[in-house]
N, C-alpha and C. Protein backbone atom coordinates (compact mmCIF):
# COMPACT_ATOMS: atom_id res chain seq x y z
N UNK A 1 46.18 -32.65 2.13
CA UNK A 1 46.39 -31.74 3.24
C UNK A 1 45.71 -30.40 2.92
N UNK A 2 45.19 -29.93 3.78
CA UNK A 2 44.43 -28.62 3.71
C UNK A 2 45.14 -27.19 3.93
N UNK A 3 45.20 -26.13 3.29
CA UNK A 3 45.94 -25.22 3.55
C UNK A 3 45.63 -24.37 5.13
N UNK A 4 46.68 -24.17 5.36
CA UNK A 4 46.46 -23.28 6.42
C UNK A 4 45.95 -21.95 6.89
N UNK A 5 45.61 -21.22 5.88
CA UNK A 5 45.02 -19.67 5.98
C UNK A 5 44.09 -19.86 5.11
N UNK A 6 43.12 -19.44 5.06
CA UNK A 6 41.60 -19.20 4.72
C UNK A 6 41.78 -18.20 3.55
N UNK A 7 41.31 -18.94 2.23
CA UNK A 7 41.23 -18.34 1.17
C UNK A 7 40.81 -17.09 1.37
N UNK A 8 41.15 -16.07 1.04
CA UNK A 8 40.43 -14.87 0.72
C UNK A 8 40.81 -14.17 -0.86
N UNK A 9 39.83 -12.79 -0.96
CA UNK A 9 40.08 -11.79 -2.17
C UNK A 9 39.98 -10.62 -1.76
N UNK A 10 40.80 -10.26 -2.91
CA UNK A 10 41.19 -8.68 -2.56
C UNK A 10 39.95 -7.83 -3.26
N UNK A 11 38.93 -6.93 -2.74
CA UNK A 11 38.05 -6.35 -2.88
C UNK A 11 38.19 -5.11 -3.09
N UNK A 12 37.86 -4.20 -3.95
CA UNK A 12 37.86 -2.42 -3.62
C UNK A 12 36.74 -1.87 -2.76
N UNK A 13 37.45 -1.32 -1.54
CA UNK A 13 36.11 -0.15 -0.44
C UNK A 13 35.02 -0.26 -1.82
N UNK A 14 35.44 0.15 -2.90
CA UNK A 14 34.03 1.38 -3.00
C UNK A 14 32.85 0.26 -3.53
N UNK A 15 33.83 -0.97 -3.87
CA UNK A 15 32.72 -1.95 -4.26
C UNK A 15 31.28 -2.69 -2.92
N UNK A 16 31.88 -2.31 -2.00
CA UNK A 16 31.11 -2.89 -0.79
C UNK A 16 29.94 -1.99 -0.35
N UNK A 17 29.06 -2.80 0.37
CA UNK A 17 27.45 -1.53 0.52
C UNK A 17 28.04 -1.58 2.34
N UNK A 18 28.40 -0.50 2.97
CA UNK A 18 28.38 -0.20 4.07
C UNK A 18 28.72 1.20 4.53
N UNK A 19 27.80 1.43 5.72
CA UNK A 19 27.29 2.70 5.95
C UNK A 19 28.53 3.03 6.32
N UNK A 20 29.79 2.76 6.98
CA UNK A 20 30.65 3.50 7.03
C UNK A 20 31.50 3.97 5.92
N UNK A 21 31.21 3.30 5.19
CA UNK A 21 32.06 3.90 3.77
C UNK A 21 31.33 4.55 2.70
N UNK A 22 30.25 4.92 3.20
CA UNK A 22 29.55 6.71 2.58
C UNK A 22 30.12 7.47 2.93
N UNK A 23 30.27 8.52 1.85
CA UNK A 23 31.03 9.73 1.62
C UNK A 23 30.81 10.79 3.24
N UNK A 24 29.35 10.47 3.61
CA UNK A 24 28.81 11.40 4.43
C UNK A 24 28.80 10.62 6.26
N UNK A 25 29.48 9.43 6.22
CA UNK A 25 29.64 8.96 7.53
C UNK A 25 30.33 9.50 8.50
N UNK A 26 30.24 9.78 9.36
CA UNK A 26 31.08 10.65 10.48
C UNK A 26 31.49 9.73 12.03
N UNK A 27 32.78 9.82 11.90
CA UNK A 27 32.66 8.98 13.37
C UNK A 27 32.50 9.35 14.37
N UNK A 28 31.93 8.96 15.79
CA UNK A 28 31.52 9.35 16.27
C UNK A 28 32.60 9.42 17.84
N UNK A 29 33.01 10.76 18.30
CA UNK A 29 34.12 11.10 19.25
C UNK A 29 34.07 9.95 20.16
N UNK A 30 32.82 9.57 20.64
CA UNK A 30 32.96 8.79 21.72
C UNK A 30 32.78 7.16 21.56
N UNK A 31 32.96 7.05 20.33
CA UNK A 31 32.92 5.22 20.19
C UNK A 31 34.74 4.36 20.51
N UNK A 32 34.70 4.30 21.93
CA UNK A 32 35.64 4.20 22.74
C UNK A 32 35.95 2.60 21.98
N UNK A 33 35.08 1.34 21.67
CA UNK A 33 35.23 0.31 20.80
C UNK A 33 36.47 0.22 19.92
N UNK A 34 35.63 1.37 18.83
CA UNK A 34 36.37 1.60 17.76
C UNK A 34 37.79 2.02 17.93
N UNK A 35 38.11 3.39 18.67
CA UNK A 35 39.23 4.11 19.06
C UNK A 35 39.72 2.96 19.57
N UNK A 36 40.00 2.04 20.46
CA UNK A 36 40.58 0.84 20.50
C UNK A 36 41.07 0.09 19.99
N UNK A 37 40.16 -0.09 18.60
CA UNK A 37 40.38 -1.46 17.66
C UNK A 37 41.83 -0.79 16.43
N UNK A 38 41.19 0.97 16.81
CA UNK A 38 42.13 1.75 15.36
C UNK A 38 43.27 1.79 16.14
N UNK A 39 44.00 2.04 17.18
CA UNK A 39 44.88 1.79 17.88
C UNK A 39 45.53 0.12 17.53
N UNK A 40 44.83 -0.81 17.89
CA UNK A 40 45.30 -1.88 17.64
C UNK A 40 45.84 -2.07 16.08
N UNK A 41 44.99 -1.67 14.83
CA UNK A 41 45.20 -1.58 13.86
C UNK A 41 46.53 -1.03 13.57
N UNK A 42 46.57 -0.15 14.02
CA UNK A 42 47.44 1.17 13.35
C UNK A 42 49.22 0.58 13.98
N UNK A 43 49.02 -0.15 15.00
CA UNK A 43 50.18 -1.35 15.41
C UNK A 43 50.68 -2.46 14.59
N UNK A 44 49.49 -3.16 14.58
CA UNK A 44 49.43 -4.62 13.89
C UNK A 44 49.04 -4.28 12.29
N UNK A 45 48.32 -3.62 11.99
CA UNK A 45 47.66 -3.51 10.50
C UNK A 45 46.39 -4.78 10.54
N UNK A 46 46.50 -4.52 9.55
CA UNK A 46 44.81 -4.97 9.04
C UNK A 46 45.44 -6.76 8.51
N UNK A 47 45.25 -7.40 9.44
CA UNK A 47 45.75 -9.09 9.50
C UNK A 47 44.71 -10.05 9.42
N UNK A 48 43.45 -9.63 9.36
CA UNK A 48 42.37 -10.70 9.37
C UNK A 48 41.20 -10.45 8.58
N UNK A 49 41.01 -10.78 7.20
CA UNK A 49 40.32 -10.52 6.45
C UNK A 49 38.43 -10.20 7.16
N UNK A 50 37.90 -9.27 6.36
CA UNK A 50 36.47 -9.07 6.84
C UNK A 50 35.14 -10.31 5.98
N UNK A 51 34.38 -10.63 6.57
CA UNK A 51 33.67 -11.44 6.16
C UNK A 51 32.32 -10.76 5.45
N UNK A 52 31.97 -11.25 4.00
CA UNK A 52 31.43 -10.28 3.22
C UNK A 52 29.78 -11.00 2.10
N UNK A 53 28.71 -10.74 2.80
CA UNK A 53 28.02 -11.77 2.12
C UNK A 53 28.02 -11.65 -0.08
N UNK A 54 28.03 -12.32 -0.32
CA UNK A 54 28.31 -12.20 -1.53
C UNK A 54 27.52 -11.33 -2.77
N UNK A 55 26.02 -11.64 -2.37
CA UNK A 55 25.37 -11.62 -3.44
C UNK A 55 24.98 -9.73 -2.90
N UNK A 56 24.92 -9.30 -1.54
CA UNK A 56 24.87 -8.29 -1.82
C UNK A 56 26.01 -7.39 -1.05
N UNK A 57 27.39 -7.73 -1.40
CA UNK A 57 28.91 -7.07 -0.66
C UNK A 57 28.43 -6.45 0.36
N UNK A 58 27.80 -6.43 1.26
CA UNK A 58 27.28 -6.08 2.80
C UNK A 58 28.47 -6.60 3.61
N UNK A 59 29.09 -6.06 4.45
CA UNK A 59 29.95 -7.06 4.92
C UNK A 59 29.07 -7.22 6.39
N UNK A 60 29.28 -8.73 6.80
CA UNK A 60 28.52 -9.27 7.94
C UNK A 60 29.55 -9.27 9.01
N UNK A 61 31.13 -9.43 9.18
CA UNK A 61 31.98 -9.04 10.44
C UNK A 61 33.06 -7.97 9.61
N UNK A 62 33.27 -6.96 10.03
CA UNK A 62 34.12 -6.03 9.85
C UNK A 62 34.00 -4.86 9.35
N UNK A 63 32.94 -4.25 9.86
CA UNK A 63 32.92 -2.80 9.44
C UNK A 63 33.34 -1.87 10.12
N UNK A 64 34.28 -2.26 11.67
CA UNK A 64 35.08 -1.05 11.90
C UNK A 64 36.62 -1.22 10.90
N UNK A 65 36.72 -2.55 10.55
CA UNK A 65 38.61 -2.79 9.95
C UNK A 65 37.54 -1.76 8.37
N UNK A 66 36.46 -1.68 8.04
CA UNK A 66 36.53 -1.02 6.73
C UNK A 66 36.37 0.13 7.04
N UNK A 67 36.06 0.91 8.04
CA UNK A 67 36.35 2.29 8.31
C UNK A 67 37.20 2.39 8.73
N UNK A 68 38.45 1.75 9.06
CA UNK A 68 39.61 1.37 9.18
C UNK A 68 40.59 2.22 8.28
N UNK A 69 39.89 1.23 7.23
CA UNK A 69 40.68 1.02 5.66
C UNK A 69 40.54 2.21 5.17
N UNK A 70 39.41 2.46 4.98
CA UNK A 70 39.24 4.12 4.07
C UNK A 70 39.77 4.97 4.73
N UNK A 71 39.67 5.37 6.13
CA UNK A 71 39.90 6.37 6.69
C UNK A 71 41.86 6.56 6.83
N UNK A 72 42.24 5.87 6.40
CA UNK A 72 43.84 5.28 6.12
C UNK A 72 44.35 5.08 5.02
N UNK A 73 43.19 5.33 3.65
CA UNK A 73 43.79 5.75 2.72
C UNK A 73 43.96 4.14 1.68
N UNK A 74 43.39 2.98 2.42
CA UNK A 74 43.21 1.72 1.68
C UNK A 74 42.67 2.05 0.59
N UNK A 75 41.67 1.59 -0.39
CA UNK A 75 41.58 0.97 -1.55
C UNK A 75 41.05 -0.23 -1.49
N UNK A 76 41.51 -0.75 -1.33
CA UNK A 76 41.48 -2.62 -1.37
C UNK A 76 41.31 -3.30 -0.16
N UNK A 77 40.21 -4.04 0.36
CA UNK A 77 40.59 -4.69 1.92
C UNK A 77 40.25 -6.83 1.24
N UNK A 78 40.86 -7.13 2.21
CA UNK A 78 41.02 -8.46 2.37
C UNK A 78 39.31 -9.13 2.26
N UNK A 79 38.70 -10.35 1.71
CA UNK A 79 37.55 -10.63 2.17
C UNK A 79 37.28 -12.39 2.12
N UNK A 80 36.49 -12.71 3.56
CA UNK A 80 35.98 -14.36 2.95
C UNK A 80 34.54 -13.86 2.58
N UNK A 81 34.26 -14.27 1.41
CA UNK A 81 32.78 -14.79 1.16
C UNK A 81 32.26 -15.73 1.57
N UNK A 82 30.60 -15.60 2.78
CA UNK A 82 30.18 -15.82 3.64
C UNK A 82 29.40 -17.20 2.49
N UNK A 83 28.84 -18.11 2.89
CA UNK A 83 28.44 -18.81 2.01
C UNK A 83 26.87 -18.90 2.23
């Protein structure tokens, strides 16, 4: 029998290459998307790991849950490695 939730690992922000998690990224007032998704977040929390190619920690789905994360004081976010 196969497990039911999708392996993941626990990663540190600072280990990942994405432009929102430079020191110098700024969000931007009117990304109505985002302001949405951080709303949803800030309800539910961070429940669905981000998908992260391996060889160079780029993440390929979730770079608003990692500006998410930092901007909230995470550390550590959830990840599948993309194969």
């Amino acid at each position: 029998m196969k497990p039911l939730v999708a392996k993941t690992t626990l990663v540190a922000l600072k280990d990942l290459k994405c432009k929102r998690l430079e020191d110098d990224y700024k969000e931007h007032p009117d990304d109505l998307i985002y302001q949405a998704l951080e709303k949803e977040l800030q309800k539910d929390g961070l429940l669905d790991p981000i998908v992260v190619n391996k060889q160079t920690m780029q993440p390929t789905r979730g770079n608003q849950r990692c500006w998410f994360a930092k901007k909230n004081g995470y550390t550590h976010i959830s990840v599948i490695y993309e194969k």
